[in-house]
PDB file of N, CA and C in Angstrom:
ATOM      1  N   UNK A   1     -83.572-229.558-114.108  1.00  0.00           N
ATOM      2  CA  UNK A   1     -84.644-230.080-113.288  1.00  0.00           C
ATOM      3  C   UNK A   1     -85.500-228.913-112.800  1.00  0.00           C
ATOM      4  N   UNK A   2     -86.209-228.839-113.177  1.00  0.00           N
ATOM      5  CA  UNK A   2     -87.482-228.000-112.850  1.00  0.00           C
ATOM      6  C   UNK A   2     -87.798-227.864-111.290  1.00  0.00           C
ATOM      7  N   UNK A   3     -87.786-226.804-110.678  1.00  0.00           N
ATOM      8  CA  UNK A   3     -88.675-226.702-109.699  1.00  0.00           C
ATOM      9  C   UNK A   3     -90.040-226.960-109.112  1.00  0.00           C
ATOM     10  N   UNK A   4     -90.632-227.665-108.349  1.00  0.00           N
ATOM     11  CA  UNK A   4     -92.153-227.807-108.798  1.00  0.00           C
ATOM     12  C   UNK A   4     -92.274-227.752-106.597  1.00  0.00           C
ATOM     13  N   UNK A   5     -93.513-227.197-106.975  1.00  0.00           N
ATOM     14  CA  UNK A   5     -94.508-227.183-105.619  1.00  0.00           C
ATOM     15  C   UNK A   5     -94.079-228.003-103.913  1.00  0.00           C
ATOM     16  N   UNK A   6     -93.960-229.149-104.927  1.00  0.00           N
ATOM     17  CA  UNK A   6     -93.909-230.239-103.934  1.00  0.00           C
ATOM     18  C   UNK A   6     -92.088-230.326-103.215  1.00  0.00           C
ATOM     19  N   UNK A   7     -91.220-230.140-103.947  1.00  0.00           N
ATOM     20  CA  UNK A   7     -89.953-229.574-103.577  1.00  0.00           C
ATOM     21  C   UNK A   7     -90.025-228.695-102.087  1.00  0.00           C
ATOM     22  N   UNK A   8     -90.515-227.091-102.489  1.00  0.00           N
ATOM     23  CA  UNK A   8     -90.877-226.646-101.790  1.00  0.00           C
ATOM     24  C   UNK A   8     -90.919-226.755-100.577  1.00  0.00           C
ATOM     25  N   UNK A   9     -92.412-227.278-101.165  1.00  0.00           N
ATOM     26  CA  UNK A   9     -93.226-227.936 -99.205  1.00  0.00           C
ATOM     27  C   UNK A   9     -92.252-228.923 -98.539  1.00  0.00           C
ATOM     28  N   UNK A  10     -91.566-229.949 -99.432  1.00  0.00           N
ATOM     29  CA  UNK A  10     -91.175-230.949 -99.054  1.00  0.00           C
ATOM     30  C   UNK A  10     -89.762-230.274 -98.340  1.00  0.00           C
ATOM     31  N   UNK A  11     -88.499-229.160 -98.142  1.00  0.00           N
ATOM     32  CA  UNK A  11     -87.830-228.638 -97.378  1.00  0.00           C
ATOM     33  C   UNK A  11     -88.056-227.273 -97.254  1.00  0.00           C
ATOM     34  N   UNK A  12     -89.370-227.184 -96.681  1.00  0.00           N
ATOM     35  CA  UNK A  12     -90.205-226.339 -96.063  1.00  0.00           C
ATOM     36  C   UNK A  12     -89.463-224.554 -95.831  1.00  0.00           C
ATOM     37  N   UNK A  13     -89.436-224.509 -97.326  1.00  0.00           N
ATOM     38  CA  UNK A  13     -88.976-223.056 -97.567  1.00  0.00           C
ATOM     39  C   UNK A  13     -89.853-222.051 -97.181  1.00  0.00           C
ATOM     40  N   UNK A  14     -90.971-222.515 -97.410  1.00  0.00           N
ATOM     41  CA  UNK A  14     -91.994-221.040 -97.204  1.00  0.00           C
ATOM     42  C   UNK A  14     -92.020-220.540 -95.615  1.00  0.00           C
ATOM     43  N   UNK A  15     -91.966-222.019 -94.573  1.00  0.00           N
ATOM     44  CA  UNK A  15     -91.761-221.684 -93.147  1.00  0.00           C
ATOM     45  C   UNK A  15     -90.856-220.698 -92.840  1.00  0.00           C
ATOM     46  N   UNK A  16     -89.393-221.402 -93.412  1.00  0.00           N
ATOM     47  CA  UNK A  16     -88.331-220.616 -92.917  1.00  0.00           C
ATOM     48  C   UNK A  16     -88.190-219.114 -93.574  1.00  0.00           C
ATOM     49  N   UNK A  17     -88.582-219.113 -94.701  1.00  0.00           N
ATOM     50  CA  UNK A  17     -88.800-217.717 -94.988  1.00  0.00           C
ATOM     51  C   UNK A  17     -89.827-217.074 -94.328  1.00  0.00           C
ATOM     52  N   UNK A  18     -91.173-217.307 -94.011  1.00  0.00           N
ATOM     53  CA  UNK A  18     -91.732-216.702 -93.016  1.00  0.00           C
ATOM     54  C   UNK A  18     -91.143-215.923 -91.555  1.00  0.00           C
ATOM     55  N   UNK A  19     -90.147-217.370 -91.327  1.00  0.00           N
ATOM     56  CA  UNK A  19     -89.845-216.692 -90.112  1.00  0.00           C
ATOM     57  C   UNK A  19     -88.688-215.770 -90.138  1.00  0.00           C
ATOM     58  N   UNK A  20     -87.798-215.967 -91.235  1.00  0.00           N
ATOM     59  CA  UNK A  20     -87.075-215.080 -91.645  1.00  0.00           C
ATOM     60  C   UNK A  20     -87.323-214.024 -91.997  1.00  0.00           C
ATOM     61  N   UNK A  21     -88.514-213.308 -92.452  1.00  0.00           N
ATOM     62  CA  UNK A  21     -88.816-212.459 -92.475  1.00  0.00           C
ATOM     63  C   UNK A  21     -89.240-211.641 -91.566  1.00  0.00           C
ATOM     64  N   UNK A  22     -90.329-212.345 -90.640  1.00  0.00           N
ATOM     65  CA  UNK A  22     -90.503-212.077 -88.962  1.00  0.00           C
ATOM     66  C   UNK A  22     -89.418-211.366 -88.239  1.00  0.00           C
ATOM     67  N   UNK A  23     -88.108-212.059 -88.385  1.00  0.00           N
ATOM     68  CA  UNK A  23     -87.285-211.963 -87.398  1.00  0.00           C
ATOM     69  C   UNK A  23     -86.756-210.840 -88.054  1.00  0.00           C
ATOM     70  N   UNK A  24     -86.842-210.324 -89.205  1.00  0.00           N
ATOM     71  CA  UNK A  24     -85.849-209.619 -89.586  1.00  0.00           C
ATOM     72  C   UNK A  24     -86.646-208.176 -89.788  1.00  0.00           C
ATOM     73  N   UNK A  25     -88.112-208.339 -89.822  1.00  0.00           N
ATOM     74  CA  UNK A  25     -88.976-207.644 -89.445  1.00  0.00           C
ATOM     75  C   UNK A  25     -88.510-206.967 -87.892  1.00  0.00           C
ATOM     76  N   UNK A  26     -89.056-207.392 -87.364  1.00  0.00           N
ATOM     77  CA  UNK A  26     -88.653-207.285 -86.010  1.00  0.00           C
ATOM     78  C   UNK A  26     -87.490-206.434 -86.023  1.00  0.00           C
ATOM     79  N   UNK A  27     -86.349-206.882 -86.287  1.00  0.00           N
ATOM     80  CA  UNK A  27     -85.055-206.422 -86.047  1.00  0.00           C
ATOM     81  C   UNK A  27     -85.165-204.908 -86.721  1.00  0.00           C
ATOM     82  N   UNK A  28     -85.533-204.934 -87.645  1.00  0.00           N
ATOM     83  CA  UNK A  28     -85.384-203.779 -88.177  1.00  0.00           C
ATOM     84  C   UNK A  28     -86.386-202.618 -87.472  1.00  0.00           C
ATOM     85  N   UNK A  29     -87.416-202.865 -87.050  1.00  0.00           N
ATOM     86  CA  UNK A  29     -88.667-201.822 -86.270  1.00  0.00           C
ATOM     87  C   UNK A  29     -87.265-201.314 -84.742  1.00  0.00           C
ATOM     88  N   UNK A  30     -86.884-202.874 -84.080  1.00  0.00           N
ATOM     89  CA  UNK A  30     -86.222-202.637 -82.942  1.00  0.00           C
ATOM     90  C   UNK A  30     -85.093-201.506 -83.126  1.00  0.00           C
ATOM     91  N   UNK A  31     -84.310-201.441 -84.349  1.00  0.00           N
ATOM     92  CA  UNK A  31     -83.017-200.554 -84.894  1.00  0.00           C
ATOM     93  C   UNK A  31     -83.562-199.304 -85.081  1.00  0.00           C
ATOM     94  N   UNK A  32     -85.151-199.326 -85.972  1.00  0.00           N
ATOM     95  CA  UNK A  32     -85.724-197.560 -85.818  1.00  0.00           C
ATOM     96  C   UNK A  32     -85.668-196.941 -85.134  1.00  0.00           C
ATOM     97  N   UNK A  33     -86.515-198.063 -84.033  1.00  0.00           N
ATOM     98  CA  UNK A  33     -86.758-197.604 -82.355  1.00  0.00           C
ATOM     99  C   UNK A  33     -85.478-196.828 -82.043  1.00  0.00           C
ATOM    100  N   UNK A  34     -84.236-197.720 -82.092  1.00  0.00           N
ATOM    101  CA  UNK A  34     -82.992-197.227 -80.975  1.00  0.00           C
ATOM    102  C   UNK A  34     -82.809-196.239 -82.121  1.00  0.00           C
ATOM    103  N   UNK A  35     -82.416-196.167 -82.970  1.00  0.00           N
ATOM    104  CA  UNK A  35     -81.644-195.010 -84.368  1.00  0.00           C
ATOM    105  C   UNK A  35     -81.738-193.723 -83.425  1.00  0.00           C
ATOM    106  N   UNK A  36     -82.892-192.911 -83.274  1.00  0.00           N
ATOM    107  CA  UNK A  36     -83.031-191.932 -82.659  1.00  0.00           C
ATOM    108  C   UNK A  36     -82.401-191.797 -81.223  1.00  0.00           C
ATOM    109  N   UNK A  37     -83.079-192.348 -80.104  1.00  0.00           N
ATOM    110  CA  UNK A  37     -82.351-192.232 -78.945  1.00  0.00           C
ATOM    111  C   UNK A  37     -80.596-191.983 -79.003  1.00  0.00           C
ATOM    112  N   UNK A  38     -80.284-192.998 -79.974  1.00  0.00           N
ATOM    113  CA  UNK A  38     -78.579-192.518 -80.006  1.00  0.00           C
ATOM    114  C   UNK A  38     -78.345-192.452 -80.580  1.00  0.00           C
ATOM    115  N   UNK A  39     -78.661-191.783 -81.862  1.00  0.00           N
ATOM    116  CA  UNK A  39     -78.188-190.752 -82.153  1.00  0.00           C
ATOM    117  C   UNK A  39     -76.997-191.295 -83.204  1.00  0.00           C
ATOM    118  N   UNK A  40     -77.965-192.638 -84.060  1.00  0.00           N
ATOM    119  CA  UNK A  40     -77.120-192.954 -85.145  1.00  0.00           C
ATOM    120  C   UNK A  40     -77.513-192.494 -86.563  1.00  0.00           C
ATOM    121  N   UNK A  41     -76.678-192.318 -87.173  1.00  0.00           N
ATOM    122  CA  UNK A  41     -76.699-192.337 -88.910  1.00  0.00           C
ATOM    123  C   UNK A  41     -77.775-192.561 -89.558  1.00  0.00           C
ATOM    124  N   UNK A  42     -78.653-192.450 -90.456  1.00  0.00           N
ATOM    125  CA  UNK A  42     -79.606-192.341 -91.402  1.00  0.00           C
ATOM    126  C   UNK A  42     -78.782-193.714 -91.980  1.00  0.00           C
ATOM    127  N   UNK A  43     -77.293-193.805 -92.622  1.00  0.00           N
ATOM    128  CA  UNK A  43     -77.148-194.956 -93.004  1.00  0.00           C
ATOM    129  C   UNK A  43     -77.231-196.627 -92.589  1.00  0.00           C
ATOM    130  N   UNK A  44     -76.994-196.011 -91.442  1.00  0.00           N
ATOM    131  CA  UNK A  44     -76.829-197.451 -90.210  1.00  0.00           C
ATOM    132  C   UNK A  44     -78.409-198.526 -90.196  1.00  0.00           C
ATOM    133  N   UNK A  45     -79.507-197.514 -90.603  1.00  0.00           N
ATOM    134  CA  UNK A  45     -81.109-198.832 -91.236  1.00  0.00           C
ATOM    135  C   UNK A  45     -80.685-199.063 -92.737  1.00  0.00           C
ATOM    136  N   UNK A  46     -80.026-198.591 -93.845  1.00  0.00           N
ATOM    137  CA  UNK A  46     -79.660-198.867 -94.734  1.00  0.00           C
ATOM    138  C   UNK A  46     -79.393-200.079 -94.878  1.00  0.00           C
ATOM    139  N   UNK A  47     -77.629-199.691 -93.728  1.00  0.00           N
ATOM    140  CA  UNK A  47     -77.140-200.949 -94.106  1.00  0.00           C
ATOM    141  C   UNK A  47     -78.050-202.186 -93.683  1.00  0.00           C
ATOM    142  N   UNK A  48     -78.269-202.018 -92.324  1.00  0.00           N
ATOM    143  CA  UNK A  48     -79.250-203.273 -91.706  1.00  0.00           C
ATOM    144  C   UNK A  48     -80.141-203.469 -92.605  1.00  0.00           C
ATOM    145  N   UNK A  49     -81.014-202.808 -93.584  1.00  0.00           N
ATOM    146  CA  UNK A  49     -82.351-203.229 -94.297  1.00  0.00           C
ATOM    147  C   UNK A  49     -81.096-204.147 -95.887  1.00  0.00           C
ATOM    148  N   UNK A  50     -80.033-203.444 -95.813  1.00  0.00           N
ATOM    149  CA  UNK A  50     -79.139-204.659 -96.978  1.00  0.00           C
ATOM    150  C   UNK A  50     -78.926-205.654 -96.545  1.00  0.00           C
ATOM    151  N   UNK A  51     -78.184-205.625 -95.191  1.00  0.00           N
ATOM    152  CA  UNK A  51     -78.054-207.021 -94.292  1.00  0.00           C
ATOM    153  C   UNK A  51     -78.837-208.057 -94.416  1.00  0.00           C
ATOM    154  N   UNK A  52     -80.577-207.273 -93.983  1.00  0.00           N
ATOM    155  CA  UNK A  52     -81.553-208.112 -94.056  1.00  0.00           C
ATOM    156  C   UNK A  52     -81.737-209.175 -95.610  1.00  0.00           C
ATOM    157  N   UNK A  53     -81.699-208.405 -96.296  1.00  0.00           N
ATOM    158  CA  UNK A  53     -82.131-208.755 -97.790  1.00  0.00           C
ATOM    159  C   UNK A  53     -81.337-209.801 -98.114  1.00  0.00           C
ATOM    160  N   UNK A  54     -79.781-209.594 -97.903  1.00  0.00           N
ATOM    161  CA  UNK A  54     -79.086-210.296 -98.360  1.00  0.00           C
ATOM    162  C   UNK A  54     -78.949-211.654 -97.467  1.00  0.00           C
ATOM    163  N   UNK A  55     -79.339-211.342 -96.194  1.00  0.00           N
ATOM    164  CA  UNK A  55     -79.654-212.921 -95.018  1.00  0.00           C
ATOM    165  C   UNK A  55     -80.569-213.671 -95.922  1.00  0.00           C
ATOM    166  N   UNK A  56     -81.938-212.925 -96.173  1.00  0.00           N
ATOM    167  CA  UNK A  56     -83.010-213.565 -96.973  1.00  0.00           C
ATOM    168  C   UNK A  56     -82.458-214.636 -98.196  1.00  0.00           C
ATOM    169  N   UNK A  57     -81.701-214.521 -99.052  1.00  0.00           N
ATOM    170  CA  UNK A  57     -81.029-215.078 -99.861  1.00  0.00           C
ATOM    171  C   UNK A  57     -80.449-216.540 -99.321  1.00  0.00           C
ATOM    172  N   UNK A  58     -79.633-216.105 -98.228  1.00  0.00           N
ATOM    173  CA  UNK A  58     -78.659-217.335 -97.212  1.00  0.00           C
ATOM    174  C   UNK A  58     -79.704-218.199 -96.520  1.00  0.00           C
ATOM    175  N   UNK A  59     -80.608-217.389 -96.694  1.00  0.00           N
ATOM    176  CA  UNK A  59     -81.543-218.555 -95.374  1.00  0.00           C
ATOM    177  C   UNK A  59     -82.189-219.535 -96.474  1.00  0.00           C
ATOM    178  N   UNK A  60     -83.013-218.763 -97.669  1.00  0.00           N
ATOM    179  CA  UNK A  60     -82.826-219.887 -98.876  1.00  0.00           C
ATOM    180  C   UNK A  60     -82.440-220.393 -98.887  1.00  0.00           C
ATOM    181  N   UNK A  61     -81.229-220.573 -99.389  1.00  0.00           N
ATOM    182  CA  UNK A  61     -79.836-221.770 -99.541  1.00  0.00           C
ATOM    183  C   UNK A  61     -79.294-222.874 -98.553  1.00  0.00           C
ATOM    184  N   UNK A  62     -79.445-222.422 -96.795  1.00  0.00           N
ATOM    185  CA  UNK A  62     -79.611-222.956 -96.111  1.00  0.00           C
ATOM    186  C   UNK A  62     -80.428-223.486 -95.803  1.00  0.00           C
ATOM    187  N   UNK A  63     -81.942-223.329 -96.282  1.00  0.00           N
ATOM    188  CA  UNK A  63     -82.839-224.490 -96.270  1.00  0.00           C
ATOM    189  C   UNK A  63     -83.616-225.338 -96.732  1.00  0.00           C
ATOM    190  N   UNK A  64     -82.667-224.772 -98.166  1.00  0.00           N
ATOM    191  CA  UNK A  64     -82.697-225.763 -99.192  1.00  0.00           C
ATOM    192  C   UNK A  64     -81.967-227.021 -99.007  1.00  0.00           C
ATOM    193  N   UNK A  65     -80.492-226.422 -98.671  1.00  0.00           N
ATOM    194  CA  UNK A  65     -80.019-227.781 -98.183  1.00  0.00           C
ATOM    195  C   UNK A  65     -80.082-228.565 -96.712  1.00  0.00           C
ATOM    196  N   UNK A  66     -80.970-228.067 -95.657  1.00  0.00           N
ATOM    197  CA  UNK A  66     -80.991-228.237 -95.072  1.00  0.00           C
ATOM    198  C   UNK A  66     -82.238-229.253 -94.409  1.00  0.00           C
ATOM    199  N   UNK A  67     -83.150-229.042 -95.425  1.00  0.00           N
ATOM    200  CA  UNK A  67     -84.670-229.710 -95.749  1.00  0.00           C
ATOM    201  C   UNK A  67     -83.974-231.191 -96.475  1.00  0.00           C
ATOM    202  N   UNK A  68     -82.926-230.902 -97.587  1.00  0.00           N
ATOM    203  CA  UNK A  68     -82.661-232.314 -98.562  1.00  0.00           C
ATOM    204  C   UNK A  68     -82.166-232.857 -97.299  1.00  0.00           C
ATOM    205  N   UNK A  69     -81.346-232.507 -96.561  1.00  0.00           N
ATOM    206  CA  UNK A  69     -80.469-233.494 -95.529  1.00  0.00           C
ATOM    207  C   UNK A  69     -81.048-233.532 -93.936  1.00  0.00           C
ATOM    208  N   UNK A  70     -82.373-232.839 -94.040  1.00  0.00           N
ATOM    209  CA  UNK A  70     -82.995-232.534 -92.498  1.00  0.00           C
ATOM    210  C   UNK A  70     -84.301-234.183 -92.401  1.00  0.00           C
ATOM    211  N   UNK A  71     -83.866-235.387 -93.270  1.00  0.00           N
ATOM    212  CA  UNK A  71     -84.380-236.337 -92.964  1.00  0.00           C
ATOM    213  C   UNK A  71     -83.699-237.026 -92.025  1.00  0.00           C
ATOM    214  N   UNK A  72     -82.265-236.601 -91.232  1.00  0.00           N
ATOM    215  CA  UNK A  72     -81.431-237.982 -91.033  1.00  0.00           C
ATOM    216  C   UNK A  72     -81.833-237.632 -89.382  1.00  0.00           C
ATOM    217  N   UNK A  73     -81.570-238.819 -88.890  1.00  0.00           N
ATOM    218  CA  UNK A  73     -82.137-238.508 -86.870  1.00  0.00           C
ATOM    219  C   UNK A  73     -80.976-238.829 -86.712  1.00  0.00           C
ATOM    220  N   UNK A  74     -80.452-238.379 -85.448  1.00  0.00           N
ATOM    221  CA  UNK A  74     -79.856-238.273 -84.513  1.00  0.00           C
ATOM    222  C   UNK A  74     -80.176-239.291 -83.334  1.00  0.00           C
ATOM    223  N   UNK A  75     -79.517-240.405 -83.176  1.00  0.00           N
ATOM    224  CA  UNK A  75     -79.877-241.309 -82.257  1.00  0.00           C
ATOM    225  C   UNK A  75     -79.174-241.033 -80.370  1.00  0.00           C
TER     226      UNK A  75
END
């Protein structure tokens, strides 16, 4: 089954990746910021910029399925 456009929009991947990116944006400027003051590791944004990448992936998947099953209400 083919992927097409309307999928997409319809469990609104591009949002949550937006904001997933935002947030993880963010996070990572905030970790530069501190890196210096104390006086952590050159590796320690590494890992966080892998962290990030690999969240990016999960948040996909989570709202993929989360869009197919984010029709049902809660009464």
């Amino acid at each position: 089954m083919p992927l097409n456009f309307d999928q997409i929009r319809q469990r609104k991947l591009v949002q949550w990746s937006l904001a997933y990116l935002a947030g993880a944006w963010v996070s990572l400027q905030v970790l530069g910021f501190l890196a210096e003051p104390f006086g952590w590791p050159a590796y320690a944004m590494r890992i966080a910029t892998v962290v990030a990448v690999a969240g990016f992936a999960v948040v996909l998947v989570l709202a993929w399925y989360h869009g197919e099953r984010g029709r049902q209400r809660v009464s």
